[in-house]
Structure formats: C-alpha cells, structure tokens
N, C-alpha and C. Protein backbone atom coordinates (compact mmCIF):
# COMPACT_ATOMS: atom_id res chain seq x y z
N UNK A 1 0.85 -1.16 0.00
CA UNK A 1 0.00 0.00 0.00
C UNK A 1 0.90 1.24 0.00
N UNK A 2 0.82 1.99 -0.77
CA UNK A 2 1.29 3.42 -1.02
C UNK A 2 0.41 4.18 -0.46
N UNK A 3 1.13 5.44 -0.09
CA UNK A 3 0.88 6.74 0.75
C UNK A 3 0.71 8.15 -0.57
N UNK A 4 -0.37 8.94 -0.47
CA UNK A 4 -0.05 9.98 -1.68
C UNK A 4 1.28 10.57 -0.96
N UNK A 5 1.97 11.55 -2.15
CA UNK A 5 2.64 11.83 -2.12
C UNK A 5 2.27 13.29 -0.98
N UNK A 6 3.23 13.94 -0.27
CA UNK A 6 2.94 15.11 0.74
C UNK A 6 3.17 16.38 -0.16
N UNK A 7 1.91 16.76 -0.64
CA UNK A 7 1.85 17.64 -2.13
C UNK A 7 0.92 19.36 -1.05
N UNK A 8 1.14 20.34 -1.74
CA UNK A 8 0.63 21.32 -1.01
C UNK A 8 -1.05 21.20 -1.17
N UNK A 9 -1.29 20.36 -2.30
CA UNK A 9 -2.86 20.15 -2.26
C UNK A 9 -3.31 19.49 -1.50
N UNK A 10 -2.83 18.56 -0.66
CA UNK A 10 -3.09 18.01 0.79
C UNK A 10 -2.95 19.03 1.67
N UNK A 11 -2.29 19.56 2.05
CA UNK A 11 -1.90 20.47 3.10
C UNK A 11 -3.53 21.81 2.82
N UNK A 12 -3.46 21.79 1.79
CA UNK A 12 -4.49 23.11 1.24
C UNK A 12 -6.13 22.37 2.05
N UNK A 13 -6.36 20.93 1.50
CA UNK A 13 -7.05 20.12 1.87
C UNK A 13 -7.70 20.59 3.29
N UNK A 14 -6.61 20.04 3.90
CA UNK A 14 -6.58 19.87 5.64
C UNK A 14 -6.96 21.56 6.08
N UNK A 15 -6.52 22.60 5.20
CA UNK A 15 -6.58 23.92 6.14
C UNK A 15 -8.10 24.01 5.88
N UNK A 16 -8.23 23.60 5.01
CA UNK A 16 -9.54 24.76 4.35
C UNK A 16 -10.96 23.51 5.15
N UNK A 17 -10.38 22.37 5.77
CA UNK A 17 -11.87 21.53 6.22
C UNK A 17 -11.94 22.31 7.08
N UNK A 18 -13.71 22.11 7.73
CA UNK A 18 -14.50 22.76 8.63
C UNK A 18 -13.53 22.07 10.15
N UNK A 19 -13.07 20.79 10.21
CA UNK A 19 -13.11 19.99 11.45
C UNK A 19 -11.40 21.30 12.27
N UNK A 20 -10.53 21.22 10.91
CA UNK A 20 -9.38 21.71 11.23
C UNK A 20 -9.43 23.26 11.64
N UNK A 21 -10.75 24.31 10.48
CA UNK A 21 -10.78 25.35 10.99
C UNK A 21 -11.25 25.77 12.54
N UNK A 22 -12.54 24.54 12.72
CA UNK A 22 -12.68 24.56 14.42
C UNK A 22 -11.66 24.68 15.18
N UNK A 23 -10.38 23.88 15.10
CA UNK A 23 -9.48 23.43 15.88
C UNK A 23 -8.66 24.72 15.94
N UNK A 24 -8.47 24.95 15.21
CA UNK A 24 -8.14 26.45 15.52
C UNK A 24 -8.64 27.75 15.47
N UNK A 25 -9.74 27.77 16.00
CA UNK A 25 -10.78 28.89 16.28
C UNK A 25 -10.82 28.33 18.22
N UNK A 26 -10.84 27.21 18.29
CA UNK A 26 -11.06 26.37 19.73
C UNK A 26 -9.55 26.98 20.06
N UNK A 27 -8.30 26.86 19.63
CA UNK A 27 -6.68 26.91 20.20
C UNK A 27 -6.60 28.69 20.23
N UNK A 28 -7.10 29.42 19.25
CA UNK A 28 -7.28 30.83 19.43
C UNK A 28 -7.54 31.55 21.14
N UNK A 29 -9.21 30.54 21.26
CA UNK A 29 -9.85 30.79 22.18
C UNK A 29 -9.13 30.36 23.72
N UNK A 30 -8.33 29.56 23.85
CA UNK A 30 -7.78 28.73 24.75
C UNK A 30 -6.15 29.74 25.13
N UNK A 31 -5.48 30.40 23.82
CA UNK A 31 -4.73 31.15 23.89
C UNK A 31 -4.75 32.22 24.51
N UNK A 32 -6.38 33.00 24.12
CA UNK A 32 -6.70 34.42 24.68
C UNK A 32 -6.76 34.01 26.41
N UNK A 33 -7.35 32.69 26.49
CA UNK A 33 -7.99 32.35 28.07
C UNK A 33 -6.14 32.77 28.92
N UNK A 34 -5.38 31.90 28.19
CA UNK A 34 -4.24 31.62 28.77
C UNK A 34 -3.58 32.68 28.92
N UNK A 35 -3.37 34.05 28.17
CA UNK A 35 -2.84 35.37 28.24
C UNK A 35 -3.65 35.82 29.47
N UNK A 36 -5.08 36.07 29.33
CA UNK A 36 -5.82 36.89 30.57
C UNK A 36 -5.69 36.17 31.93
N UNK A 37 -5.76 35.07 31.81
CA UNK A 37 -5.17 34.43 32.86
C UNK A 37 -4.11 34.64 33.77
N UNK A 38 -2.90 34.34 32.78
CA UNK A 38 -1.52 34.80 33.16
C UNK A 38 -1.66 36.24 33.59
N UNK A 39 -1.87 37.00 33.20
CA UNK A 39 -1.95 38.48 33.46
C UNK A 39 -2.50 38.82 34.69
N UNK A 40 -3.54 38.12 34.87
CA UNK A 40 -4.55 37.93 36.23
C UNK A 40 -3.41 37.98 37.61
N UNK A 41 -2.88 36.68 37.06
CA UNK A 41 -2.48 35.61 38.10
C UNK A 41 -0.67 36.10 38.33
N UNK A 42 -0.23 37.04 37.31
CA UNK A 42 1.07 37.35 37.14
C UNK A 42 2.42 36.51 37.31
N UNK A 43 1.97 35.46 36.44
CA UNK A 43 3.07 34.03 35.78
C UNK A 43 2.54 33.75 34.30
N UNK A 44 2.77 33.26 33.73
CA UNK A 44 2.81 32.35 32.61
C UNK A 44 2.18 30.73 33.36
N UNK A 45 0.61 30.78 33.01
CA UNK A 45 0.14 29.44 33.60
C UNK A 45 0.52 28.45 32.78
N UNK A 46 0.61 28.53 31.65
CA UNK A 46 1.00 27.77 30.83
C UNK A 46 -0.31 26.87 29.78
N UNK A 47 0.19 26.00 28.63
CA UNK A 47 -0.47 26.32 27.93
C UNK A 47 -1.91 24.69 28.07
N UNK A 48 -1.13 23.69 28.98
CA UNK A 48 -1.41 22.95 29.22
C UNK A 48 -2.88 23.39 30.45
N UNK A 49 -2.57 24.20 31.51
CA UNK A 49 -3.38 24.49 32.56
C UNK A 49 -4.60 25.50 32.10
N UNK A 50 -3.65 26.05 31.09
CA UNK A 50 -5.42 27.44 30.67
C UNK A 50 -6.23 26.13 29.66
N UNK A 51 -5.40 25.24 28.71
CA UNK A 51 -6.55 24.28 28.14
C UNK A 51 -7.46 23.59 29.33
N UNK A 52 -6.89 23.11 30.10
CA UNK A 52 -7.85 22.66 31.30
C UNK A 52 -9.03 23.42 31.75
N UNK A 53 -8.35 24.55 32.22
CA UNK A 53 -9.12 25.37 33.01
C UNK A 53 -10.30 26.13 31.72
N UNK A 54 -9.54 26.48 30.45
CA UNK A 54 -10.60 26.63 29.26
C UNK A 54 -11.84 25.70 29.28
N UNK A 55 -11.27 24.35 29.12
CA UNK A 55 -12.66 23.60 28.75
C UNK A 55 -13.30 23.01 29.55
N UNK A 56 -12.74 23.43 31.23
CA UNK A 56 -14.00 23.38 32.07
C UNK A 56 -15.22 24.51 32.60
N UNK A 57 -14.42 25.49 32.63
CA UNK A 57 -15.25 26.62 32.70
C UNK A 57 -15.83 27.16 31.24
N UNK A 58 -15.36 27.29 30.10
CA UNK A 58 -16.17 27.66 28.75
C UNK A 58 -16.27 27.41 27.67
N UNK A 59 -15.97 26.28 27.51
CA UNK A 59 -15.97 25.23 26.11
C UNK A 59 -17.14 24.93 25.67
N UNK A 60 -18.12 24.34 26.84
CA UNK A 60 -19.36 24.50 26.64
C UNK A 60 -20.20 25.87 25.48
N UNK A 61 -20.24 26.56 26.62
CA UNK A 61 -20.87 27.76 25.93
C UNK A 61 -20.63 28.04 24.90
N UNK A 62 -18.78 28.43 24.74
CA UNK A 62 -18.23 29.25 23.15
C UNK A 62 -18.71 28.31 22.40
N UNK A 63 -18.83 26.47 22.53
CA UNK A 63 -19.11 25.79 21.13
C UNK A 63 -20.81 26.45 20.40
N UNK A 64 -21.61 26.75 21.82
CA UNK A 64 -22.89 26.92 21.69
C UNK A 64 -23.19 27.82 20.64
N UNK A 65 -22.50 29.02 20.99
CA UNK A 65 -22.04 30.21 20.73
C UNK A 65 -21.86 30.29 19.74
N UNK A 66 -20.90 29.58 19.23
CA UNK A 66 -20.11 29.45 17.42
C UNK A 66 -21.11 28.75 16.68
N UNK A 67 -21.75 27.46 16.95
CA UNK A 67 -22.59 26.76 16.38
C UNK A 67 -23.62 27.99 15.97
N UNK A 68 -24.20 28.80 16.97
CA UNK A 68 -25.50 29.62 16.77
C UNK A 68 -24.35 30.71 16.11
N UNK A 69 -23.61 31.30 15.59
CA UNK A 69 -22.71 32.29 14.99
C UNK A 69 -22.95 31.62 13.66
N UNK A 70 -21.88 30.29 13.40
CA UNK A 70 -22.21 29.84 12.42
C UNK A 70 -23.46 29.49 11.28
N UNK A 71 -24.70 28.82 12.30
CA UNK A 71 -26.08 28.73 12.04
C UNK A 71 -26.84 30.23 10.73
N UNK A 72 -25.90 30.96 11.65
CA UNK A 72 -26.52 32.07 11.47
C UNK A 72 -26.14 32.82 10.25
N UNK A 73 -24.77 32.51 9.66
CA UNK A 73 -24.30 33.43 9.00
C UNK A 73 -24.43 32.57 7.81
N UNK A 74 -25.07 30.86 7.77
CA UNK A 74 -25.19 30.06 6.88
C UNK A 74 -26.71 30.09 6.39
N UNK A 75 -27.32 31.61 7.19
CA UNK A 75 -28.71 31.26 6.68
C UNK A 75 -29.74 30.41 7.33
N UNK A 76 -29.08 29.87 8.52
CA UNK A 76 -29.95 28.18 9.19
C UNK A 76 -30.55 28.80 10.55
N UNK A 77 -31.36 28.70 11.04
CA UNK A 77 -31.89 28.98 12.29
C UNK A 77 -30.70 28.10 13.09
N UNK A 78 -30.73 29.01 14.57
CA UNK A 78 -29.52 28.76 15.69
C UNK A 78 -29.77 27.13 15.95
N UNK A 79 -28.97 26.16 16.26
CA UNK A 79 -29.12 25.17 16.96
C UNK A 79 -29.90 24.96 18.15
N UNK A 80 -30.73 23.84 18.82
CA UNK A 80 -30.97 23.91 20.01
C UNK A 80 -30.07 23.79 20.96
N UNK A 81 -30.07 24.40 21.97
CA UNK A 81 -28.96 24.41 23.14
C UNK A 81 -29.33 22.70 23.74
N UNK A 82 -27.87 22.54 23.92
CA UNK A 82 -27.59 20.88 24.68
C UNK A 82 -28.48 21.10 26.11
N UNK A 83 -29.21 19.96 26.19
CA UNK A 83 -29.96 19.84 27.47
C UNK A 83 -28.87 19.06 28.28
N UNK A 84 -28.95 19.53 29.80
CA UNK A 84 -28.22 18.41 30.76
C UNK A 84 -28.99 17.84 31.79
C-alpha cells in the first residue's frame, strides 16, 4: 500500500476543512484564556493548565455560541442548546 505523495494540495485540503478550521478557532480561544489568565495571576500558567481550566469553565458555551454564529451566518436557524 502506497501513501499519496505530501503535495501542497493536501496540506491546502486539511486547512480549508470545517473539522481543522474549528481546531483552531477552539486553540485561538484557549490562547486568549491563557494570556488573561496569566496576566490575572502574574506568571505564565502555561499552555497545558489554561486548556484545562478553558474547557471546564467555557468550552461548553463558546461551542454553543459558534454553532449559533455559524447557524446564522449560513442562513440556518440557531441550533438547540444541549440539554443536561
């Protein structure tokens, strides 16, 4: 079994899917947490502890958030919010 070759039209591929642009709209969001944080707290928490502390306190919501952003700018009525 052969592998395609590692061509920039793969690479183009991968940027432009929806799954990869999340992933970095989610690492954006986790970055800003980790600056205001640090600033707060006056250290460098680092990048491991603001992801933690990101996706327990607001991962939830911002996905909510983006989904109904997204929904919206695609023309689609907002998603229903996750019941718990």
């Amino acid at each position: 079994m052969t592998t395609p070759p590692e061509g920039s039209g793969n690479r183009d591929f991968v940027k432009q899917s929806s799954l990869y642009q999340e992933f970095l709209a989610e690492r954006e969001e986790i970055l800003k947490h980790k600056w205001i944080e640090s600033e707060r707290l006056g250290y460098d928490i680092g990048f491991e502890r603001a992801l933690l502390d990101w996706i327990r306190k607001h991962r939830d919501s911002w996905r909510a958030a983006r989904r109904a952003q997204l929904a919206g700018s695609a023309g689609q009525p907002p998603a229903e919010p996750a019941k718990k």
